[in-house]
N, C-alpha and C. Protein backbone atom coordinates (compact mmCIF):
# COMPACT_ATOMS: atom_id res chain seq x y z
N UNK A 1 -12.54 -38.80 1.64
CA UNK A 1 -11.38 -38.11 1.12
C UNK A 1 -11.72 -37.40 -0.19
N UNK A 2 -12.27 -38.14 -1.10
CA UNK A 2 -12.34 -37.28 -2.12
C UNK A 2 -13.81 -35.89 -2.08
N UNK A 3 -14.50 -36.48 -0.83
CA UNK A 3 -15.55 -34.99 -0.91
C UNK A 3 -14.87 -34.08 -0.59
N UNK A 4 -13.68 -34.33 0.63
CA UNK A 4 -13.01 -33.49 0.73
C UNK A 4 -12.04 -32.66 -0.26
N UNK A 5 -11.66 -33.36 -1.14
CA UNK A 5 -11.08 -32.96 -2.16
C UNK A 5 -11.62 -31.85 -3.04
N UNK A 6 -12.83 -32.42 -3.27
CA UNK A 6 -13.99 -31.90 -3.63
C UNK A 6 -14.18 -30.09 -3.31
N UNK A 7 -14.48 -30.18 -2.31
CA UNK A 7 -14.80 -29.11 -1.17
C UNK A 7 -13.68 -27.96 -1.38
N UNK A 8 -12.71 -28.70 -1.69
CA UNK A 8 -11.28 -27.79 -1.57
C UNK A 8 -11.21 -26.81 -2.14
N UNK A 9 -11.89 -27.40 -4.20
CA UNK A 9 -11.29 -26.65 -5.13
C UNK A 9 -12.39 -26.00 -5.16
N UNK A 10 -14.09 -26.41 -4.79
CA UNK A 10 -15.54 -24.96 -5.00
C UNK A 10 -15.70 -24.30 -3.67
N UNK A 11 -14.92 -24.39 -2.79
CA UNK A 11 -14.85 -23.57 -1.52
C UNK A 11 -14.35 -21.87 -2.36
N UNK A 12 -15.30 -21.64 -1.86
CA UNK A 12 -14.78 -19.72 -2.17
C UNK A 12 -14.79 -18.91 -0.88
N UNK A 13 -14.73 -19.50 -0.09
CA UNK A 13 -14.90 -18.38 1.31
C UNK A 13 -14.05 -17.88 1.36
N UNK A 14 -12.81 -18.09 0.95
CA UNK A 14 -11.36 -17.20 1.11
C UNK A 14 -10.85 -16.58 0.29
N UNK A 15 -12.15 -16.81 -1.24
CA UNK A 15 -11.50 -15.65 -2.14
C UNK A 15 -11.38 -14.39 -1.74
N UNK A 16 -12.25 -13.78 -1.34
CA UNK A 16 -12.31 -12.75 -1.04
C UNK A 16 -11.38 -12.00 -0.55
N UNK A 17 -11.14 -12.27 0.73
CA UNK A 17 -9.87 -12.08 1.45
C UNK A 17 -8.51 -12.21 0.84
N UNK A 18 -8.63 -12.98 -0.11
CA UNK A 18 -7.02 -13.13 -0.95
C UNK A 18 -7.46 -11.82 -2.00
N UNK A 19 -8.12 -11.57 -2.30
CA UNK A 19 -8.16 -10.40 -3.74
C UNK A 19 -8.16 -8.91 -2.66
N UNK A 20 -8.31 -8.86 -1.43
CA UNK A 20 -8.43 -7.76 -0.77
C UNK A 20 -6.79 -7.67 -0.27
N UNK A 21 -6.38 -8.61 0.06
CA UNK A 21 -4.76 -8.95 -0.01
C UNK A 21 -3.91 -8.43 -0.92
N UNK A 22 -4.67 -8.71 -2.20
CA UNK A 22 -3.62 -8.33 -2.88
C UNK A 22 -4.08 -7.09 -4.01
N UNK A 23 -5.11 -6.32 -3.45
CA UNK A 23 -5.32 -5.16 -3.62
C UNK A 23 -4.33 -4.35 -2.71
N UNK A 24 -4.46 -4.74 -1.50
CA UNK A 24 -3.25 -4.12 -0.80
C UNK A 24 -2.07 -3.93 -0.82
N UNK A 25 -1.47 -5.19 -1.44
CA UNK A 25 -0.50 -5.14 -1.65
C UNK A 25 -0.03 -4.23 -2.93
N UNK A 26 -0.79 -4.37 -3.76
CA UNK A 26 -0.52 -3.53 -5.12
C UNK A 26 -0.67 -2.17 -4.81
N UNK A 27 -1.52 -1.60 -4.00
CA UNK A 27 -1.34 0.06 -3.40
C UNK A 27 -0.28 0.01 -2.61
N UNK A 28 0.45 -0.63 -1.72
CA UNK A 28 1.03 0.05 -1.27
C UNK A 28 2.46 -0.14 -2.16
N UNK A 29 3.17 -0.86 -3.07
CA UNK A 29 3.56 -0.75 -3.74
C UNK A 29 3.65 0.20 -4.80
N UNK A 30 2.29 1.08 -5.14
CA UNK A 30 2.41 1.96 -5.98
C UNK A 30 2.78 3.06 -5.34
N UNK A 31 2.03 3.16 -3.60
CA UNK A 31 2.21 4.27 -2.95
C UNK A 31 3.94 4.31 -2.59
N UNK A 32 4.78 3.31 -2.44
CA UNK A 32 5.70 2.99 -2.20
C UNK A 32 6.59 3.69 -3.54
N UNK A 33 6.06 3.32 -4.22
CA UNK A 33 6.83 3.97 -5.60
C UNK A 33 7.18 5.11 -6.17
N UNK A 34 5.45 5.96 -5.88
CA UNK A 34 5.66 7.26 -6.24
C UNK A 34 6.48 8.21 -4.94
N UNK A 35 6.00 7.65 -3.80
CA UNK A 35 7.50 8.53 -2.44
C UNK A 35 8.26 8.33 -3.02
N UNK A 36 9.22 7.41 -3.75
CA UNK A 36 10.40 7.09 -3.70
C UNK A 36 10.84 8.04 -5.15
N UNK A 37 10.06 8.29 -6.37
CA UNK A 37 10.14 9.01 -7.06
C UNK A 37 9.80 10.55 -7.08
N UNK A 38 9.07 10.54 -5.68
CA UNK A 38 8.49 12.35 -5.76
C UNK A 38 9.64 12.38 -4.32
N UNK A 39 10.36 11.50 -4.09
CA UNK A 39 11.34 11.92 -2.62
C UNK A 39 11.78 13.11 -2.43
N UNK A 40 12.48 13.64 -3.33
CA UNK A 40 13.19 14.89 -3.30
C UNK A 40 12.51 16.14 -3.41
N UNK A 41 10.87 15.78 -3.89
CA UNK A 41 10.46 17.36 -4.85
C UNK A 41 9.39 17.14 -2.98
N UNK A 42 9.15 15.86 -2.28
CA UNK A 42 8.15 16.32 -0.73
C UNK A 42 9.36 16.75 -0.26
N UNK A 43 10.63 16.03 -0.29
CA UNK A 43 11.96 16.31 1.17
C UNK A 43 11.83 18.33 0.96
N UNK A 44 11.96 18.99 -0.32
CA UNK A 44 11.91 20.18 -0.47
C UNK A 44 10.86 21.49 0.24
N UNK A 45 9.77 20.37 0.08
CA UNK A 45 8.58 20.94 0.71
C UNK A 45 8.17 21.25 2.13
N UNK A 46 8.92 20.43 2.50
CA UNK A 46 9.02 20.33 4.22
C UNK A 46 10.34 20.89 4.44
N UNK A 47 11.01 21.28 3.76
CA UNK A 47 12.03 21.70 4.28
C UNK A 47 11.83 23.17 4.05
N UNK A 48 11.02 23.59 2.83
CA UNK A 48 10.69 24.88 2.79
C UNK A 48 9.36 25.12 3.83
N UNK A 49 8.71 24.33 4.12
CA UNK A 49 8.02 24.94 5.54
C UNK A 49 8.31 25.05 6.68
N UNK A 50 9.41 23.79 7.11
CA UNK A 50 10.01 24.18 7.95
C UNK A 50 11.05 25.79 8.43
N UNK A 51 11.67 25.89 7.24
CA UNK A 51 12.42 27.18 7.31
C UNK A 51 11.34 28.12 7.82
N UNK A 52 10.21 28.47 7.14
CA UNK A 52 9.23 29.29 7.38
C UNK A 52 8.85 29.39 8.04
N UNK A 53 8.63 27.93 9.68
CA UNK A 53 8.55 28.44 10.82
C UNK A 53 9.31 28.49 11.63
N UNK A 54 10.66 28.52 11.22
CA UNK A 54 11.67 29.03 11.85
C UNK A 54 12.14 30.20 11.97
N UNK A 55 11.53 31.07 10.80
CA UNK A 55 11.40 32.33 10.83
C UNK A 55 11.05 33.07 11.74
N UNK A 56 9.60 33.04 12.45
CA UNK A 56 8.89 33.38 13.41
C UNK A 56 9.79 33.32 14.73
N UNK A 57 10.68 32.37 15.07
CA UNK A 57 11.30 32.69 16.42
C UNK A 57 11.91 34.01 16.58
């Protein structure tokens, strides 16, 4: 029991995977952030290209 104990806390095989976790998580949170603050100035952008190929019909 206690090697096991042991084992628990100098086991690193899963750091890794937890810091890649929560690299992820922190991008998509930022990416999450700036859509939500640039919302209106992309919604404009697509709406002005859209018009533009609506033109063409």
């Amino acid at each position: 029991m206690k090697e096991m104990v042991r084992r628990f806390f100098t086991e690193e095989s899963g750091q890794g995977m937890t810091e890649y976790a929560l690299i992820l998580a922190l991008v998509s949170i930022v990416a999450i952030g700036a859509l939500i603050v640039m919302g209106e100035n992309i919604e404009g952008v697509f709406d002005s290209i859209k018009d533009s190929l609506s033109l063409g019909e």
